[in-house]
PDB file of N, CA and C in Angstrom:
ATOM      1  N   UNK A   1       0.812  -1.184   0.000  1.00  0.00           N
ATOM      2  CA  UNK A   1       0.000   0.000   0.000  1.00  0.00           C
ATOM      3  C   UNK A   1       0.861   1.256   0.000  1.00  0.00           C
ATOM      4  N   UNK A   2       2.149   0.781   0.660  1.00  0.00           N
ATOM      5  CA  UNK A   2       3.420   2.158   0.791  1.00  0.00           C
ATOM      6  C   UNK A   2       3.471   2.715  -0.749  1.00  0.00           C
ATOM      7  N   UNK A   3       3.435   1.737  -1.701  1.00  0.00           N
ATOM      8  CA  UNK A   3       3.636   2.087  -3.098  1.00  0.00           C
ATOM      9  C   UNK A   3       2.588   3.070  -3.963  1.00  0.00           C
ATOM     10  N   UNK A   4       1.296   2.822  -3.617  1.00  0.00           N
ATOM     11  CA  UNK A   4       0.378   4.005  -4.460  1.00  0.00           C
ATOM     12  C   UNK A   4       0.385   5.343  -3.144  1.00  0.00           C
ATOM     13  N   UNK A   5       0.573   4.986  -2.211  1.00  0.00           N
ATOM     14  CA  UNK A   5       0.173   6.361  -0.921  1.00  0.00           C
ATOM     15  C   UNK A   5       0.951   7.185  -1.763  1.00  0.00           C
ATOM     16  N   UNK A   6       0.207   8.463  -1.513  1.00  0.00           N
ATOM     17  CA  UNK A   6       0.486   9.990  -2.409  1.00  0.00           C
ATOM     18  C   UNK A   6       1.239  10.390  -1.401  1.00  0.00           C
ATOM     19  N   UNK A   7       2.268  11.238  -1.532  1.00  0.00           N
ATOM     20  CA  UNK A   7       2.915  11.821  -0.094  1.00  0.00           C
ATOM     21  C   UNK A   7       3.233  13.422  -1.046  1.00  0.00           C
ATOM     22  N   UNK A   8       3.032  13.943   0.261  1.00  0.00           N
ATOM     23  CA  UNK A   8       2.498  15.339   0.057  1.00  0.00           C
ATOM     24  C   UNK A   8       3.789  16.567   0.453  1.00  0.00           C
ATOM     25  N   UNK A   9       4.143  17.485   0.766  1.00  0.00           N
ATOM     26  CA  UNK A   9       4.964  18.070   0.821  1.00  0.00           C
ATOM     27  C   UNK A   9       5.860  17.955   2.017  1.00  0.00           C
ATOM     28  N   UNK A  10       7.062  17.884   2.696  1.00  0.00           N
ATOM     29  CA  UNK A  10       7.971  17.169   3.197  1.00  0.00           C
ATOM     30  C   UNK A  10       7.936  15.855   3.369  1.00  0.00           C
ATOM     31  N   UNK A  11       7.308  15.177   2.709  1.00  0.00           N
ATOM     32  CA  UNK A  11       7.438  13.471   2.706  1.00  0.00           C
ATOM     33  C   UNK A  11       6.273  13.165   3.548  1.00  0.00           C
ATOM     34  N   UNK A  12       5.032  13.691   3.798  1.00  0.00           N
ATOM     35  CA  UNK A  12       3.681  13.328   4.237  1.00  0.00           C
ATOM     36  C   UNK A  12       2.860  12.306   3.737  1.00  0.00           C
ATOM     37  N   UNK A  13       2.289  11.541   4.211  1.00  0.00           N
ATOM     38  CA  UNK A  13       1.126  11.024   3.592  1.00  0.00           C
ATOM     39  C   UNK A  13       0.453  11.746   4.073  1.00  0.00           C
ATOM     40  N   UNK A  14      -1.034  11.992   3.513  1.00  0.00           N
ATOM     41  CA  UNK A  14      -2.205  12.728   3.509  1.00  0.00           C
ATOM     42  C   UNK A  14      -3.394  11.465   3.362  1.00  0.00           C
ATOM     43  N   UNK A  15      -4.224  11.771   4.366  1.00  0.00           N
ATOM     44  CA  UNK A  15      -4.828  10.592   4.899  1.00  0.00           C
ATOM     45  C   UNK A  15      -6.409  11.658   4.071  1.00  0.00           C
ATOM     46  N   UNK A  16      -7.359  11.284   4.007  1.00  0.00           N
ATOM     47  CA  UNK A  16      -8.768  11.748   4.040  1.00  0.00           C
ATOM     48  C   UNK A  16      -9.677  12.513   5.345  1.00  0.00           C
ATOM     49  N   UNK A  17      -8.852  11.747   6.643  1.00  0.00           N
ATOM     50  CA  UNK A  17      -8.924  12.437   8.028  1.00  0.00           C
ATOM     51  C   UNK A  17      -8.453  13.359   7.606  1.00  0.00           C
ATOM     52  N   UNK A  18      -7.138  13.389   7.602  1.00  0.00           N
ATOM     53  CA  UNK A  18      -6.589  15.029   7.187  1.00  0.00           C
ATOM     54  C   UNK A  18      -6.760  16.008   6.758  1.00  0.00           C
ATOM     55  N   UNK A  19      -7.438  15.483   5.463  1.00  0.00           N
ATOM     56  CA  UNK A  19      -8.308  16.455   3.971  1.00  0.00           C
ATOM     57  C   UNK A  19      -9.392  16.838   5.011  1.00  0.00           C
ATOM     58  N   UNK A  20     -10.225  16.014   5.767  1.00  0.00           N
ATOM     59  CA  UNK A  20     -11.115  16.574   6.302  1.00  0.00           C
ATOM     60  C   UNK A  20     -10.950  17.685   7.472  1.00  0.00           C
ATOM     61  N   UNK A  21      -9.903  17.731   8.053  1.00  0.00           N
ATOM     62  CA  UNK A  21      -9.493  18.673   8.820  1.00  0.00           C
ATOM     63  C   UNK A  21      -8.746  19.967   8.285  1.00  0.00           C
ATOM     64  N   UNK A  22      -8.654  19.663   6.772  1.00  0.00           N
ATOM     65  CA  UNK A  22      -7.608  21.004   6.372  1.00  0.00           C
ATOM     66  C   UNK A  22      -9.125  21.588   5.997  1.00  0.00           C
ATOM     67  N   UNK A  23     -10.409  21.218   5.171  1.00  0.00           N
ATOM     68  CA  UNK A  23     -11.029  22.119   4.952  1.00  0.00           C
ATOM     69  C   UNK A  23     -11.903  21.676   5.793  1.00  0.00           C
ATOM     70  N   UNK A  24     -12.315  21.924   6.874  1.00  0.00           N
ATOM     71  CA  UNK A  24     -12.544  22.243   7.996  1.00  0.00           C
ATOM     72  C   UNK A  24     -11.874  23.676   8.395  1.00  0.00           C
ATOM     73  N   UNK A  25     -11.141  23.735   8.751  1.00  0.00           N
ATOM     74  CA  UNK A  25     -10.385  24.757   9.084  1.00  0.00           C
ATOM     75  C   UNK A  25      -9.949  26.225   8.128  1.00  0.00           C
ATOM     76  N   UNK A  26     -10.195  25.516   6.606  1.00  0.00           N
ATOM     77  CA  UNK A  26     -10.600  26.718   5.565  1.00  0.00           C
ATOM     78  C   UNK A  26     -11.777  26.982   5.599  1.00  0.00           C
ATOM     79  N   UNK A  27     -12.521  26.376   6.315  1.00  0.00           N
ATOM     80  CA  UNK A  27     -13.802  27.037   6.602  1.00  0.00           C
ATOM     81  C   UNK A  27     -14.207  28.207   7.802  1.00  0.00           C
ATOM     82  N   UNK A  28     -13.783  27.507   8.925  1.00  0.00           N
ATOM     83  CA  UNK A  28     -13.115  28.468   9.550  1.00  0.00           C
ATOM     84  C   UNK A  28     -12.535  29.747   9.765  1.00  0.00           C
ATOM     85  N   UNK A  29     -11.931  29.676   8.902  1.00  0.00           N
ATOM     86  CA  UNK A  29     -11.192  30.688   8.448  1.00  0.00           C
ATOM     87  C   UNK A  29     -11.864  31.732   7.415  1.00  0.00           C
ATOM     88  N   UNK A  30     -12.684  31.066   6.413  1.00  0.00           N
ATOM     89  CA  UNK A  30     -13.701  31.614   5.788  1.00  0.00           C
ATOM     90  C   UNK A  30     -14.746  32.451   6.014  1.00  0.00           C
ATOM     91  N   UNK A  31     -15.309  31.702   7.346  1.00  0.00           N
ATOM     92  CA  UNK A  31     -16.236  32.452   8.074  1.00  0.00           C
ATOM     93  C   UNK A  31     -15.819  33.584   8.872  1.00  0.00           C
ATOM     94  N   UNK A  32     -14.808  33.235   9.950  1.00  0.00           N
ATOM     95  CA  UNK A  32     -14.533  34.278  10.913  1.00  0.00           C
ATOM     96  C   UNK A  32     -13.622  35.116  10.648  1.00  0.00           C
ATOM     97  N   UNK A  33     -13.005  35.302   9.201  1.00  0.00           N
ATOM     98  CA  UNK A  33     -11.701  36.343   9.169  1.00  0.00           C
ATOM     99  C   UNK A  33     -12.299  37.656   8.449  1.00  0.00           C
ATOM    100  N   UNK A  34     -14.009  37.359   8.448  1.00  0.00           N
ATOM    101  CA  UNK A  34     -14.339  39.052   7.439  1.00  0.00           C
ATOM    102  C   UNK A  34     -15.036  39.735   8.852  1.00  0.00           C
ATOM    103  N   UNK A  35     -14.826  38.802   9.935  1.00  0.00           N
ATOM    104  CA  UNK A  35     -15.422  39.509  11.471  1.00  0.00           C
ATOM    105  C   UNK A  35     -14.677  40.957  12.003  1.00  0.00           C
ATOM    106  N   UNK A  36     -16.009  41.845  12.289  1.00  0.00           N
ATOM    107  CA  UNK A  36     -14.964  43.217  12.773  1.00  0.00           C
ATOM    108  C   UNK A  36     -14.958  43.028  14.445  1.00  0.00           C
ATOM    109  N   UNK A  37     -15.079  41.949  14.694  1.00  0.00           N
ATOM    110  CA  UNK A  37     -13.999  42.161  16.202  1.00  0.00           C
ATOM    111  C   UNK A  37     -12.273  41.054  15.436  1.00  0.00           C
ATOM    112  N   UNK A  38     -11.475  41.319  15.995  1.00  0.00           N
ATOM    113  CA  UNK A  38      -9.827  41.311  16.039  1.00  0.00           C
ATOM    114  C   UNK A  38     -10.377  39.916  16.968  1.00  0.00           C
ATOM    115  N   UNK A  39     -10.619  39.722  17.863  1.00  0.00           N
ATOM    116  CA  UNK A  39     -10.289  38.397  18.491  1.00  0.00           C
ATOM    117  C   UNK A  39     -10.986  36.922  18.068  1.00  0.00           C
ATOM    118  N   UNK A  40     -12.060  37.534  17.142  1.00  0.00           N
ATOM    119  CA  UNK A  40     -12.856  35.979  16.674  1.00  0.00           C
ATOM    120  C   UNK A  40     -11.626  36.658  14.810  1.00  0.00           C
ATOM    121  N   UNK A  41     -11.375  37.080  14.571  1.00  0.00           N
ATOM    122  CA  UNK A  41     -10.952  37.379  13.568  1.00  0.00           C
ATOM    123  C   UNK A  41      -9.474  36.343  13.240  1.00  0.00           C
ATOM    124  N   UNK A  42      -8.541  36.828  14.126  1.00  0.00           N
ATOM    125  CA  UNK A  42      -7.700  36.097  14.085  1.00  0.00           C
ATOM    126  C   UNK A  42      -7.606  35.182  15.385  1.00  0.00           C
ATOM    127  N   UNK A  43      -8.431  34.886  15.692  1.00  0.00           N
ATOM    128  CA  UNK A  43      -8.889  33.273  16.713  1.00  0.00           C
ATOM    129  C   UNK A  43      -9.033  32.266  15.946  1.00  0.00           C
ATOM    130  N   UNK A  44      -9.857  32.404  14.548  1.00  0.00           N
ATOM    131  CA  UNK A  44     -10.253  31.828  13.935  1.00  0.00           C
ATOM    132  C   UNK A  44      -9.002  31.372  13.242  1.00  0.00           C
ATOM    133  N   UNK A  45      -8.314  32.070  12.675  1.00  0.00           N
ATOM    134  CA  UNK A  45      -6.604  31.649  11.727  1.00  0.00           C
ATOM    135  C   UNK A  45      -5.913  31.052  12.884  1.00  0.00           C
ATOM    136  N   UNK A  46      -5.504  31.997  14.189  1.00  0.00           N
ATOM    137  CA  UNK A  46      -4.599  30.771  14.992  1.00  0.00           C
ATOM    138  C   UNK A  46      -5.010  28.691  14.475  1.00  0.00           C
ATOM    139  N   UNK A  47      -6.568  29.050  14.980  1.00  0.00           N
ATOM    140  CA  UNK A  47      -7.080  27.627  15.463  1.00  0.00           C
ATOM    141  C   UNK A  47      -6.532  26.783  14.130  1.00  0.00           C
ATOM    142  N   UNK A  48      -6.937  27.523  13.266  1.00  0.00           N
ATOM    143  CA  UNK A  48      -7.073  27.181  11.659  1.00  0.00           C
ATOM    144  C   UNK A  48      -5.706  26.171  11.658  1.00  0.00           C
ATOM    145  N   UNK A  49      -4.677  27.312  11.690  1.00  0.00           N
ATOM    146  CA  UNK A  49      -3.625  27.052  11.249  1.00  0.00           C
ATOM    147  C   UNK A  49      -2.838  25.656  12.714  1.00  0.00           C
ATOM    148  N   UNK A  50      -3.477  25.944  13.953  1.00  0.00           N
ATOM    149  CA  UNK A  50      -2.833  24.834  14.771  1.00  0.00           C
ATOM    150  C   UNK A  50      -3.322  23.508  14.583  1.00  0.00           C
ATOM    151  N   UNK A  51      -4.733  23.216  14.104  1.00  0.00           N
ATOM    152  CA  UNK A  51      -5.073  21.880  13.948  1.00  0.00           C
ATOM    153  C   UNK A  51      -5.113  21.181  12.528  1.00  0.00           C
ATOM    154  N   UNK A  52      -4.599  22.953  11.615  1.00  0.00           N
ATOM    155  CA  UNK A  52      -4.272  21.878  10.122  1.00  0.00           C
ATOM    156  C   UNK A  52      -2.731  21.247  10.561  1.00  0.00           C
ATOM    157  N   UNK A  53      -2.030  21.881  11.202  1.00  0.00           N
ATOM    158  CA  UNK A  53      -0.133  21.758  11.295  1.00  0.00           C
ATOM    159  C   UNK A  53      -0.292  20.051  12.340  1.00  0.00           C
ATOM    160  N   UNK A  54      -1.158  20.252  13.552  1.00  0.00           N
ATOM    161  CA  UNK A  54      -1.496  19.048  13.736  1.00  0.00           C
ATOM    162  C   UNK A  54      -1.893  17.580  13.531  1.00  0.00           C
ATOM    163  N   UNK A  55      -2.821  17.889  12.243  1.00  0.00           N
ATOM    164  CA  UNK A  55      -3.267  17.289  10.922  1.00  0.00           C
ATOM    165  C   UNK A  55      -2.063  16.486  10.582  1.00  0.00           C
ATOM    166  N   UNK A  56      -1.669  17.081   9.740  1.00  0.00           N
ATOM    167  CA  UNK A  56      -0.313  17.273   9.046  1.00  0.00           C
ATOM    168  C   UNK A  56       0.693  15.980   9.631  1.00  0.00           C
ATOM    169  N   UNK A  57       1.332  16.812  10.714  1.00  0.00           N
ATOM    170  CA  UNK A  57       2.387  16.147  11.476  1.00  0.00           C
ATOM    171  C   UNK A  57       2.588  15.246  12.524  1.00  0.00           C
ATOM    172  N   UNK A  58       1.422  15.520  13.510  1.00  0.00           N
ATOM    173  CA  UNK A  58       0.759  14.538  14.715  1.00  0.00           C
ATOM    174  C   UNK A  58       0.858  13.409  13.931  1.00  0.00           C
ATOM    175  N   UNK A  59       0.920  12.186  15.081  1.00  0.00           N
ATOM    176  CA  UNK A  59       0.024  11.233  14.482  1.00  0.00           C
ATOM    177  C   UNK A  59      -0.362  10.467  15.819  1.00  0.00           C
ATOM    178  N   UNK A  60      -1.787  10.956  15.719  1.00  0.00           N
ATOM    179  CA  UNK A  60      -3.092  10.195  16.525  1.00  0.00           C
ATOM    180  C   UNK A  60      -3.555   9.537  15.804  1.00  0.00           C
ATOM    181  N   UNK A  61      -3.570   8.299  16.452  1.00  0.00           N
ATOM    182  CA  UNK A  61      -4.117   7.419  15.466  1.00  0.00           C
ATOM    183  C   UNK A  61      -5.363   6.936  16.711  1.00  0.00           C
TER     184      UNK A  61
END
């Protein structure tokens, strides 16, 4: 199965969990970054960006 897995930028596999958590989090980000308060504004990108990098690199299995 090592042989068709797609591996993604620094030598990742990219699981479908994953995909589901990166746009998840472009959603996220979608919604709360046209907000005029500053703290759901960029609350929303922190989160974004800590549980796609988590995604990513973690591995909870």
């Amino acid at each position: 199965m090592d042989l068709i897995a797609a591996t993604g930028p620094f030598g990742t596999n990219v699981t479908s969990d994953q995909l589901i958590v990166i746009n998840l989090a472009a959603i996220l980000v979608g919604i709360t970054f046209n907000s005029p308060q500053k703290v759901l504004k960029w609350g929303g990108v922190i989160i974004a960006v800590v549980t796609t990098t988590c995604a990513i690199w973690c591995t909870h299995h």
